[in-house]
C-alpha atoms as a PDB file:
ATOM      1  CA  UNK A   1     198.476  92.917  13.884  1.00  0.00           C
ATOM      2  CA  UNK A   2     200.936  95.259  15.810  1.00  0.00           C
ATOM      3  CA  UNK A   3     204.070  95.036  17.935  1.00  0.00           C
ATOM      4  CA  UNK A   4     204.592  96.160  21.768  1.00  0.00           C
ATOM      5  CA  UNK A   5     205.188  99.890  20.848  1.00  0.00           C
ATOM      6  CA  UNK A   6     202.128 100.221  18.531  1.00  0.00           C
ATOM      7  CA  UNK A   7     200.063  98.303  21.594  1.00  0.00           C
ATOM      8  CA  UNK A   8     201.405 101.418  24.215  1.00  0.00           C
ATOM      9  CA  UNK A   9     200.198 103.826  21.896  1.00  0.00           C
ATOM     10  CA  UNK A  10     197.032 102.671  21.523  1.00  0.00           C
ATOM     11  CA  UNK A  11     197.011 101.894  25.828  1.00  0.00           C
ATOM     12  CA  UNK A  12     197.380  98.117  26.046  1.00  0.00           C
ATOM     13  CA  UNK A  13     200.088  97.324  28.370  1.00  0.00           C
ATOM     14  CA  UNK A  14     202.256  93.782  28.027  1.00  0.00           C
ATOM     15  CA  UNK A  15     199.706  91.881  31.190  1.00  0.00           C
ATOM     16  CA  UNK A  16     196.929  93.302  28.717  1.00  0.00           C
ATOM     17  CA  UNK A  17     197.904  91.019  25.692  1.00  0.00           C
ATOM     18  CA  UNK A  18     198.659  88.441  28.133  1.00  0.00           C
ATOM     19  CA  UNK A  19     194.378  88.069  28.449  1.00  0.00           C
ATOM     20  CA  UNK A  20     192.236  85.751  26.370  1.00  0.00           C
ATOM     21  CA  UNK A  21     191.693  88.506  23.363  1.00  0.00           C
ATOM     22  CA  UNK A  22     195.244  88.827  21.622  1.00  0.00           C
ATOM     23  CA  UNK A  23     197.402  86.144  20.544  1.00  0.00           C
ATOM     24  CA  UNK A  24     201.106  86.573  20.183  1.00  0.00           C
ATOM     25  CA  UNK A  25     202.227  85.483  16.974  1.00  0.00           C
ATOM     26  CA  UNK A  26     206.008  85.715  17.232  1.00  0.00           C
ATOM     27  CA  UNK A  27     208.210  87.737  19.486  1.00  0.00           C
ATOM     28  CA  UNK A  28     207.065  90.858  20.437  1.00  0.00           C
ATOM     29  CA  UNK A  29     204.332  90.709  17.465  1.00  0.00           C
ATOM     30  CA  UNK A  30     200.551  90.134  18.504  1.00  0.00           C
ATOM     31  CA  UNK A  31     197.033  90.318  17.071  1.00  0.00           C
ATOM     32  CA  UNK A  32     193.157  90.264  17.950  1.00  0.00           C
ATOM     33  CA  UNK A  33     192.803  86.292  18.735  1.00  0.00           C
ATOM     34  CA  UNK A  34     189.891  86.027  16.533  1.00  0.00           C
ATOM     35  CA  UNK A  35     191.866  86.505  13.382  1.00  0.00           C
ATOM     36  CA  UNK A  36     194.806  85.242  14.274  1.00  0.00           C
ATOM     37  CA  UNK A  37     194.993  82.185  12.668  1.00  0.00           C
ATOM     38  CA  UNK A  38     193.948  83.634   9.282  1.00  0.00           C
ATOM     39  CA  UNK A  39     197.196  82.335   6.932  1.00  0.00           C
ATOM     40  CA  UNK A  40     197.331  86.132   5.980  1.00  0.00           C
ATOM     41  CA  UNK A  41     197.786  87.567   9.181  1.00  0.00           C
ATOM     42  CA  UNK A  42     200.314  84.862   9.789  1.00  0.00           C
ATOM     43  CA  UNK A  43     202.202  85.468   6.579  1.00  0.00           C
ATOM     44  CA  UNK A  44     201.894  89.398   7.782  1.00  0.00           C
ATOM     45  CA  UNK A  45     203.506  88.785  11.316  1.00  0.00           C
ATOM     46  CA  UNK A  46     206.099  86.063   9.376  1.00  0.00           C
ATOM     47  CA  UNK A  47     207.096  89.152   7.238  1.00  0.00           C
ATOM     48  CA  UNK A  48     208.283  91.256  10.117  1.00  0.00           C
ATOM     49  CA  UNK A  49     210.985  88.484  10.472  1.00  0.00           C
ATOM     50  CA  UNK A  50     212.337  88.458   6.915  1.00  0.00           C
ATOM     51  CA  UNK A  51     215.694  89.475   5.736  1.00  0.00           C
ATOM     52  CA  UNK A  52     215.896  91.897   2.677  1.00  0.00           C
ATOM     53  CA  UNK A  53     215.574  89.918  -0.602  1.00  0.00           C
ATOM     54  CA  UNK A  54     213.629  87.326   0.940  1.00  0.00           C
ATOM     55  CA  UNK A  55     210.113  86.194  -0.910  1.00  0.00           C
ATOM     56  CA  UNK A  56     207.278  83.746   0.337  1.00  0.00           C
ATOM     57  CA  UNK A  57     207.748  80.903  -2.173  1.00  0.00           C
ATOM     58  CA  UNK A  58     206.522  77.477  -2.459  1.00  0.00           C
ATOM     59  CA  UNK A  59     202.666  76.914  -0.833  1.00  0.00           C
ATOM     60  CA  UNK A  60     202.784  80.087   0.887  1.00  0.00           C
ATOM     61  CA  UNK A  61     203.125  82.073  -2.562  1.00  0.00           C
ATOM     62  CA  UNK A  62     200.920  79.705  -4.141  1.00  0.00           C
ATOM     63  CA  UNK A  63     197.785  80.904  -1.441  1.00  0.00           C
ATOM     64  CA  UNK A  64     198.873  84.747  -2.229  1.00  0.00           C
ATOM     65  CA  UNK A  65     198.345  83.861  -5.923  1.00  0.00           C
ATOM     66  CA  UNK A  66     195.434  82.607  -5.001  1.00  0.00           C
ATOM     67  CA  UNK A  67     195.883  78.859  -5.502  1.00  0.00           C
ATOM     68  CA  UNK A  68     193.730  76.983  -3.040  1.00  0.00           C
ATOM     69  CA  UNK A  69     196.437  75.298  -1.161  1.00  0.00           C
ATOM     70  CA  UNK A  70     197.657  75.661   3.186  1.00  0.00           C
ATOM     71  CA  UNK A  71     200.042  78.284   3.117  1.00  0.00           C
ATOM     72  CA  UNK A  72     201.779  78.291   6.726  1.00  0.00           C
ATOM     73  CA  UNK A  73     202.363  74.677   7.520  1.00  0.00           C
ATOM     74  CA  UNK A  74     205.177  75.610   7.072  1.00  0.00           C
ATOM     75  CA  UNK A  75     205.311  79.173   5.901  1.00  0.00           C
ATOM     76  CA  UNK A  76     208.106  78.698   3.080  1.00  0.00           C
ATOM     77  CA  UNK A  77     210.036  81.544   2.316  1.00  0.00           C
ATOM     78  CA  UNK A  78     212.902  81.770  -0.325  1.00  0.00           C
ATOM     79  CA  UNK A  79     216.152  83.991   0.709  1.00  0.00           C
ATOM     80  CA  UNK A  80     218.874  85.542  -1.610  1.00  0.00           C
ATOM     81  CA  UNK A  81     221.839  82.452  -1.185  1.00  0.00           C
ATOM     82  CA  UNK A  82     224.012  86.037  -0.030  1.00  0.00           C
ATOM     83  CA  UNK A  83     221.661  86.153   2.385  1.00  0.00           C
ATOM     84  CA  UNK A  84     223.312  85.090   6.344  1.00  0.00           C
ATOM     85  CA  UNK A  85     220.281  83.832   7.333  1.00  0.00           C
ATOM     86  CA  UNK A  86     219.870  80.108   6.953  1.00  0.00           C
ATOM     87  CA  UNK A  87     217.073  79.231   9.801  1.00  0.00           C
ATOM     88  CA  UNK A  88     214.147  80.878  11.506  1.00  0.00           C
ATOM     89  CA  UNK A  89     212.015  79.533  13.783  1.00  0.00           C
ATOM     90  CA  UNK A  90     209.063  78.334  12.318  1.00  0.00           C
ATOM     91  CA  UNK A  91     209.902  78.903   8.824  1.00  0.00           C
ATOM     92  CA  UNK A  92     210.853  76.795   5.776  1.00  0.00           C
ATOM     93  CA  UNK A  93     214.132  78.382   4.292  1.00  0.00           C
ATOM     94  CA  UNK A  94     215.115  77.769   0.816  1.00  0.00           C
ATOM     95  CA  UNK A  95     218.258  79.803  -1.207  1.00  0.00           C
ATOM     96  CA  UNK A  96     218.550  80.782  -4.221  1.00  0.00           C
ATOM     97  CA  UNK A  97     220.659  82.620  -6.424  1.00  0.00           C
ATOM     98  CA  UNK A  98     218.264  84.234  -8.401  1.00  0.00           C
ATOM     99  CA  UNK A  99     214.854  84.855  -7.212  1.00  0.00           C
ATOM    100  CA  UNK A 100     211.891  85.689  -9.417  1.00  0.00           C
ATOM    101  CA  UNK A 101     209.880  88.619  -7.662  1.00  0.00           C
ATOM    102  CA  UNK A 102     206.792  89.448  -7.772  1.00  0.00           C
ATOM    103  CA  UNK A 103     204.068  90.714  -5.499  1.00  0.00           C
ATOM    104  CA  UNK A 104     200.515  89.282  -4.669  1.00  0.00           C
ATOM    105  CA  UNK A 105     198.300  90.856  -2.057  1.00  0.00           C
ATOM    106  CA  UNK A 106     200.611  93.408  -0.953  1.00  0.00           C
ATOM    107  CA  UNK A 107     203.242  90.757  -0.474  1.00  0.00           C
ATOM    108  CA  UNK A 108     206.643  89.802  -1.869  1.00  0.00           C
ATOM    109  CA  UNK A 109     206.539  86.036  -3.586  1.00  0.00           C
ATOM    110  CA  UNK A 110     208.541  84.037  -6.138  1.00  0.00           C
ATOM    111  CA  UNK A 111     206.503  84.928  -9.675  1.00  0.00           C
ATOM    112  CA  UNK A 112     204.098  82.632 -10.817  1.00  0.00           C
ATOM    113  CA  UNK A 113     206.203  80.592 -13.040  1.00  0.00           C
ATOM    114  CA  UNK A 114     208.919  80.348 -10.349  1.00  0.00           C
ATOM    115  CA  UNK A 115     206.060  78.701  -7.415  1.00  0.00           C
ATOM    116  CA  UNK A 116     204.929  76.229 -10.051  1.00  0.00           C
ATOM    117  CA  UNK A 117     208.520  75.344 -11.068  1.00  0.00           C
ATOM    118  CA  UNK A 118     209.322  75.249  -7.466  1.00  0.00           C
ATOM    119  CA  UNK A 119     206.351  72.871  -6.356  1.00  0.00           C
ATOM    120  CA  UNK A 120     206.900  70.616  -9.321  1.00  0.00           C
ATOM    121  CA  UNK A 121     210.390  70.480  -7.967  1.00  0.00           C
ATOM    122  CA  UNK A 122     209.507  69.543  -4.802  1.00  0.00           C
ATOM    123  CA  UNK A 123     206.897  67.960  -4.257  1.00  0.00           C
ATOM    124  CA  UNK A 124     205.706  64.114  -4.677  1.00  0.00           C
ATOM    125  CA  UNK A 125     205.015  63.792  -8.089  1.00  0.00           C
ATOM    126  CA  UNK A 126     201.162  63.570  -7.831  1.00  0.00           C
ATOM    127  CA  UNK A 127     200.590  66.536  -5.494  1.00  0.00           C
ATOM    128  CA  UNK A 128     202.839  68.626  -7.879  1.00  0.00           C
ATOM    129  CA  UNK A 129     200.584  67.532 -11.094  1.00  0.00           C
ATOM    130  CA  UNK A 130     197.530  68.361  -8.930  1.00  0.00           C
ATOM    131  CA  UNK A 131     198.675  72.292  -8.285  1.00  0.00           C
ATOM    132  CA  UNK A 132     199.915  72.179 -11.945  1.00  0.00           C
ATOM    133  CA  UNK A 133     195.996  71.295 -13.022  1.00  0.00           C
ATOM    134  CA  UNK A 134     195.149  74.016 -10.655  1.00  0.00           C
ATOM    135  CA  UNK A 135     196.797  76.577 -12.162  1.00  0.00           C
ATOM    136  CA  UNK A 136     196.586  75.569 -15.471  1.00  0.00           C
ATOM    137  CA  UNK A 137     192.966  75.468 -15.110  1.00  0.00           C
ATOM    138  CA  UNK A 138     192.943  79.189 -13.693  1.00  0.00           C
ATOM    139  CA  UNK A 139     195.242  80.234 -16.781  1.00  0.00           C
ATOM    140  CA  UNK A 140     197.503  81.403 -13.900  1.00  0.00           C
ATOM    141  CA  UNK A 141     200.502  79.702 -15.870  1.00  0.00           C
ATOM    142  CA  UNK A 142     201.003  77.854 -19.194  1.00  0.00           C
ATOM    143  CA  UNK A 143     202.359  74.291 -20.012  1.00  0.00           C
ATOM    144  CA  UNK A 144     204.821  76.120 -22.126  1.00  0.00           C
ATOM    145  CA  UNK A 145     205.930  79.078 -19.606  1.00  0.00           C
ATOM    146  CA  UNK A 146     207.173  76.076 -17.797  1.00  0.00           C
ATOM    147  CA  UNK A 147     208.580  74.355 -20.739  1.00  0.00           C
ATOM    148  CA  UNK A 148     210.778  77.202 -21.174  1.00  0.00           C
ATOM    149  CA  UNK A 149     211.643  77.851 -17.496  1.00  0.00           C
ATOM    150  CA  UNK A 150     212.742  73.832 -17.075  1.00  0.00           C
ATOM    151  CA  UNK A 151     214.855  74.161 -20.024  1.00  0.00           C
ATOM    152  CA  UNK A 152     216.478  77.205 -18.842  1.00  0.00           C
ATOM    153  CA  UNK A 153     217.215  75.607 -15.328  1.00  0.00           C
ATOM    154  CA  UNK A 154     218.050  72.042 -16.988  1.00  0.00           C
ATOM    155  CA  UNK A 155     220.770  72.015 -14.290  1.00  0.00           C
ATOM    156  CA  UNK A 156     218.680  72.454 -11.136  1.00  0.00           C
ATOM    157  CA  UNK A 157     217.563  69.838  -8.744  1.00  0.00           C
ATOM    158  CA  UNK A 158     214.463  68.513  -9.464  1.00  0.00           C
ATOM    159  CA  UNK A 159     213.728  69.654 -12.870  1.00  0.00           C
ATOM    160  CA  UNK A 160     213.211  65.812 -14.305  1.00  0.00           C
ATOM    161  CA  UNK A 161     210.113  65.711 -11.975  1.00  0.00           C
ATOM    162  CA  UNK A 162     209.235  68.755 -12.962  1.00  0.00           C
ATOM    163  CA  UNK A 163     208.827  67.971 -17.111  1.00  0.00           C
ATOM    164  CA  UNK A 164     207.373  64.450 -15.698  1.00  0.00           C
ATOM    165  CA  UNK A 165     204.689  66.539 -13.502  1.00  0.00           C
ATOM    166  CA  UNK A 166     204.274  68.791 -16.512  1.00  0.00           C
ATOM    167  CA  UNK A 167     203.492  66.172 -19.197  1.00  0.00           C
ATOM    168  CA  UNK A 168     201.218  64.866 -17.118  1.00  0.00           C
ATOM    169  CA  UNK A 169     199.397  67.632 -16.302  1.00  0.00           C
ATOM    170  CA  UNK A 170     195.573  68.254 -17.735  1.00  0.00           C
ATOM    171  CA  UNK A 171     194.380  72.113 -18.075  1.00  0.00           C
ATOM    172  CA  UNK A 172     190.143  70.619 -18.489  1.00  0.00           C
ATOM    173  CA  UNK A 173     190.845  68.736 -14.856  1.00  0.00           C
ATOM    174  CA  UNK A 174     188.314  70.516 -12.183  1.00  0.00           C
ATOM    175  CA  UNK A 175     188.817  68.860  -9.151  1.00  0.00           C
ATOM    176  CA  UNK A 176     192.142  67.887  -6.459  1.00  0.00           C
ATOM    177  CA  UNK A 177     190.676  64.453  -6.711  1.00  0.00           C
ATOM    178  CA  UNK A 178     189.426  64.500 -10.286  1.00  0.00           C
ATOM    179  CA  UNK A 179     193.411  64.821 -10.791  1.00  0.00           C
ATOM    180  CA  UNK A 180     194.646  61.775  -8.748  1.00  0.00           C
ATOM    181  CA  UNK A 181     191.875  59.335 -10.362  1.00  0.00           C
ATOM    182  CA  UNK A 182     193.514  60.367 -13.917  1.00  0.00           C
ATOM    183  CA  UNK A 183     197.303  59.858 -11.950  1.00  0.00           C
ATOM    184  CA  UNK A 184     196.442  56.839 -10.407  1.00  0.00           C
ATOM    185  CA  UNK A 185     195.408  55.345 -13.939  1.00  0.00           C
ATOM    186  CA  UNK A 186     198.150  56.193 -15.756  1.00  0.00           C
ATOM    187  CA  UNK A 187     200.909  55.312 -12.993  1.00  0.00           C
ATOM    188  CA  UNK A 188     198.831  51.931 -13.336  1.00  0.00           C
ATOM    189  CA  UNK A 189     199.960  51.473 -16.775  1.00  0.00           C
ATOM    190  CA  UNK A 190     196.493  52.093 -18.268  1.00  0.00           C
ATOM    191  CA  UNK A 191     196.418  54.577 -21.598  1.00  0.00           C
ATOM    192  CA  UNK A 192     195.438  58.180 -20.282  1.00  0.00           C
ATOM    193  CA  UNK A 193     192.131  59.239 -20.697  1.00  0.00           C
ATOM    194  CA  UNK A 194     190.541  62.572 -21.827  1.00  0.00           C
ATOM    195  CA  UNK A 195     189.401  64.776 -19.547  1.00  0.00           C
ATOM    196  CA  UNK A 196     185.616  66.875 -19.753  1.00  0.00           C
ATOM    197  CA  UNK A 197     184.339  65.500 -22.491  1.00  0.00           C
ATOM    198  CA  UNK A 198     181.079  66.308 -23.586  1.00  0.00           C
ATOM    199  CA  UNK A 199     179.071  63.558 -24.736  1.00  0.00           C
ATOM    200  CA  UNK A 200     176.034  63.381 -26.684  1.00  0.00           C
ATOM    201  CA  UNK A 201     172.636  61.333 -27.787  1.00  0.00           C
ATOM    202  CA  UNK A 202     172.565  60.277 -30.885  1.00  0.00           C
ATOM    203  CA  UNK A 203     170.349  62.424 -32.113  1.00  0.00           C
ATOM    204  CA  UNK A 204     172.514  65.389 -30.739  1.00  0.00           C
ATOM    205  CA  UNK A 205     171.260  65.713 -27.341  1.00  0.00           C
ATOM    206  CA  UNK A 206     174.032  66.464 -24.810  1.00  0.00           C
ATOM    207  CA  UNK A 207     173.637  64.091 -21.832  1.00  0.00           C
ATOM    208  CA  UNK A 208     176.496  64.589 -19.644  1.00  0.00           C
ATOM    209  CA  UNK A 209     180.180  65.498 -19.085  1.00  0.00           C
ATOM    210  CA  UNK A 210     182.114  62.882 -17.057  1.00  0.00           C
ATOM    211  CA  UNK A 211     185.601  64.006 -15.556  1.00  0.00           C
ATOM    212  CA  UNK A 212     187.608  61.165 -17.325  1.00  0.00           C
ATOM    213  CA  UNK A 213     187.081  59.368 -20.694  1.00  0.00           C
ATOM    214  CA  UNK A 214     188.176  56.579 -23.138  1.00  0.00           C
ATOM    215  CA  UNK A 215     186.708  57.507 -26.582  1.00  0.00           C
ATOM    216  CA  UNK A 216     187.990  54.260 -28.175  1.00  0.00           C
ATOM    217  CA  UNK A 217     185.853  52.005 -25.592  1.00  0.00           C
ATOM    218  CA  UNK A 218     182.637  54.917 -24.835  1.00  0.00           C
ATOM    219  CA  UNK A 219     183.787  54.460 -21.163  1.00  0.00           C
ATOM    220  CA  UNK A 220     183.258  57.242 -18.842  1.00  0.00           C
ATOM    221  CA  UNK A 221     184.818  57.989 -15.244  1.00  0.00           C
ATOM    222  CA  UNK A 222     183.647  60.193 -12.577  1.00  0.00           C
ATOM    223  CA  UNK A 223     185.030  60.927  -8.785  1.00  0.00           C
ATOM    224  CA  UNK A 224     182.160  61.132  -6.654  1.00  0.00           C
ATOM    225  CA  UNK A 225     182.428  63.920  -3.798  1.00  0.00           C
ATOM    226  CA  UNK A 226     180.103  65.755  -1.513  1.00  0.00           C
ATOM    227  CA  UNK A 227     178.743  67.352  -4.549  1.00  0.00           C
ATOM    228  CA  UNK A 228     177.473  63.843  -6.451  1.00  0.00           C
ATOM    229  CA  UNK A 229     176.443  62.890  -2.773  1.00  0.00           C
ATOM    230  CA  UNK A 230     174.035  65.791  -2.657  1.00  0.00           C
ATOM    231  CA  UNK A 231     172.756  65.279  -6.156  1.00  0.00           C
ATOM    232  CA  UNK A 232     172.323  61.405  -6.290  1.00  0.00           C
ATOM    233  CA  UNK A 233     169.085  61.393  -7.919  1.00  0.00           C
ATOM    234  CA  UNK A 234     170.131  63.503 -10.941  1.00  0.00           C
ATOM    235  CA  UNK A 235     173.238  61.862 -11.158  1.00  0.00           C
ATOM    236  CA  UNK A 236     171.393  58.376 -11.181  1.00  0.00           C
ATOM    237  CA  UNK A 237     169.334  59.456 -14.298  1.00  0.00           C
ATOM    238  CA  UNK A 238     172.299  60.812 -16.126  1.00  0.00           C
ATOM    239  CA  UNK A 239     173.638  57.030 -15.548  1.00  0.00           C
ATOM    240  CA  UNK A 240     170.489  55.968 -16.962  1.00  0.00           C
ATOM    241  CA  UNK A 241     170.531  58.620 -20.146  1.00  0.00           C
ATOM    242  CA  UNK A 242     174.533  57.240 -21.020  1.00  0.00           C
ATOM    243  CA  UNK A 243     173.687  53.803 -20.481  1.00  0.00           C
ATOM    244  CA  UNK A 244     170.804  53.594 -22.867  1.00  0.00           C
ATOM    245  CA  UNK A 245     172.631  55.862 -25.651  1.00  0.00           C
ATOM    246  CA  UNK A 246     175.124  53.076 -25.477  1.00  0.00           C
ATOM    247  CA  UNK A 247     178.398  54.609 -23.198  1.00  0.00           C
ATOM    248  CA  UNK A 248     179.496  53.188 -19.562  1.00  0.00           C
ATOM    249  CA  UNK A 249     180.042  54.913 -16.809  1.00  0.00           C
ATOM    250  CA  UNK A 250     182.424  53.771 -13.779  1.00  0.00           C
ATOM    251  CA  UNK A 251     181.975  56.190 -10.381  1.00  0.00           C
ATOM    252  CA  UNK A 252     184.926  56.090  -7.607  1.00  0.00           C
ATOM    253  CA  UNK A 253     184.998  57.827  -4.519  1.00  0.00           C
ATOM    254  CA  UNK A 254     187.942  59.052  -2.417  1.00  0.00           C
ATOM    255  CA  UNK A 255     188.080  55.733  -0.823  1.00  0.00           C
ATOM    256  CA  UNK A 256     188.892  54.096  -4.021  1.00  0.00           C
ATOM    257  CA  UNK A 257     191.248  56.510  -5.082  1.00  0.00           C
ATOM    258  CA  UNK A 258     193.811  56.896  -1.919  1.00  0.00           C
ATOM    259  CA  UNK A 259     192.456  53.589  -0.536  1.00  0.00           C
ATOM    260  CA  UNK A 260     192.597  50.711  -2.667  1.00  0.00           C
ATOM    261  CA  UNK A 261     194.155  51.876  -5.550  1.00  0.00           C
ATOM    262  CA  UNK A 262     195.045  48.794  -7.195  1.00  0.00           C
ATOM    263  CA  UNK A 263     191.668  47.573  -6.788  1.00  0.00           C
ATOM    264  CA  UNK A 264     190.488  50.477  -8.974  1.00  0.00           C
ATOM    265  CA  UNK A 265     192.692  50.242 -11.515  1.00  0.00           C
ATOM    266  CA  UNK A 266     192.252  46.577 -11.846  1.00  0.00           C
ATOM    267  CA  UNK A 267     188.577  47.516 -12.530  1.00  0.00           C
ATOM    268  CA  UNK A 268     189.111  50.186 -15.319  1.00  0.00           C
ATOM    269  CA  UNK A 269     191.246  47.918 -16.865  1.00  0.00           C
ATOM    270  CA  UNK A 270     189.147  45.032 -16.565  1.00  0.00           C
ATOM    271  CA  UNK A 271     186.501  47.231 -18.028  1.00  0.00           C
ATOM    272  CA  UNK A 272     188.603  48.587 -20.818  1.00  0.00           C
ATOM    273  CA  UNK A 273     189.006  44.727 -21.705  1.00  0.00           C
ATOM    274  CA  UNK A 274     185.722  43.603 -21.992  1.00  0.00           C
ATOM    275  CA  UNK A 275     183.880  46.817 -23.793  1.00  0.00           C
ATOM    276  CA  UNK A 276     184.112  46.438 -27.533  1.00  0.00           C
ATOM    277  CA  UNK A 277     186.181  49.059 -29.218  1.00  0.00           C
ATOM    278  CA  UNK A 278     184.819  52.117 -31.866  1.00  0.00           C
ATOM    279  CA  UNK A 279     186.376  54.113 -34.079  1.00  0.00           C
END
């Protein structure tokens, strides 16, 4: 990535980057077309344009933390609220008064604690609890660390979705889509279930780990992806191996889940009904 005067001294003229093998990024800021669509060479270029005391915040800091999330649609960038900047082209501006710095590949963001708080904030409640399960997960962030941040911004807008995103959020969850089955039940009314339990033979053997689970009713509840796609055999005799050590096993895809909903829950619930209950 390099502007017009470090193209001269390197020889390219301006009707050179006008060819097929450079891409102009922003004004006056250009870089090899075959990378330039990589988010970090956009957040690079987007960086040029920055006021002082300005941070990448939101998704964008989220990537640079390494959260697997797009980062430039819109690149989201926090400024100091003494700062006179209040648009730039192609950029989402928020202000703040205080802004928690910190620095991830080589680049100024909001801290950890501040994206999550932030996205929690922001977002719709079920995309907030799925980044919260992401970086949970990844110990990039504690329950608690945001606990104590909500409480000491009780004041702020958003902070009531925030504690709702955080009680709802699961540290065991694995998956984006692992963590809207478990929303989707719960917004539904039904009890929450646990998440990657391991469950066992009754002679001790383990025979699988399903991403949701009711205890009480020995009911287990998997999303099926790509991965169960690729693996149906095995995951057809792991059915078999639960069924005959007495638990139940309910399988959704993505279809289910953003889809039809209702229809799903109705069926866990209808499920929940008829299995007998254990101690």
């Amino acid at each position: 990535m390099f502007d017009l005067e470090e193209a001269r001294r390197h020889g390219l003229t301006k009707d050179h980057l006008l060819g097929p093998s450079w891409r102009r990024l922003q004004h006056g800021v250009y870089a090899w077309g075959g990378i330039a669509d990589e988010p970090y060479v956009r957040l690079k270029a987007a960086m040029r344009r920055l006021p002082p005391g300005a941070v990448f915040s939101g998704r964008s800091a989220a990537w640079l933390h390494g959260l697997d999330v797009v980062p430039c649609q819109p690149v989201e960038v926090t400024v100091p609220t003494s700062s006179g900047v209040t648009r730039l082209a192609g950029l989402a501006i928020f202000r703040a008064a205080e802004i928690d710095m910190a620095r991830a590949k080589g680049l100024p963001v909001t801290s950890r604690v501040r994206t999550l708080a932030d996205l929690g904030r922001r977002l719709e409640l079920a995309e907030a609890v799925v980044l919260l399960d992401m970086a949970l997960h990844r110990r990039m962030v504690t329950s608690r660390q945001l606990e104590v941040w909500a409480d000491a911004h009780s004041g702020c807008r958003g902070v009531a979705r925030l504690r709702r995103a955080i009680e709802l959020a699961e540290p065991a969850a694995e998956s984006p889509m692992e963590t809207r089955l478990r929303l989707l039940l719960v917004l539904k009314g039904l009890p929450r279930p646990s998440a990657q339990v391991s469950l066992f033979s009754a002679s001790g053997v383990f025979l699988a780990r399903p991403d949701l689970y009711y205890p009480s009713h020995r009911l287990g509840i998997e999303y099926d992806g790509a991965v169960h796609r690729d693996s149906l055999a095995a995951d057809n005799r792991r059915q078999n191996r639960l069924v005959e050590a007495g638990y139940r096993l309910l399988r959704f895809t993505a279809g289910d889940i953003l889809d039809t909903p209702d229809a799903t829950a109705d069926l866990v619930r209808r499920t929940l009904t008829q299995l007998p209950t254990y101690r």
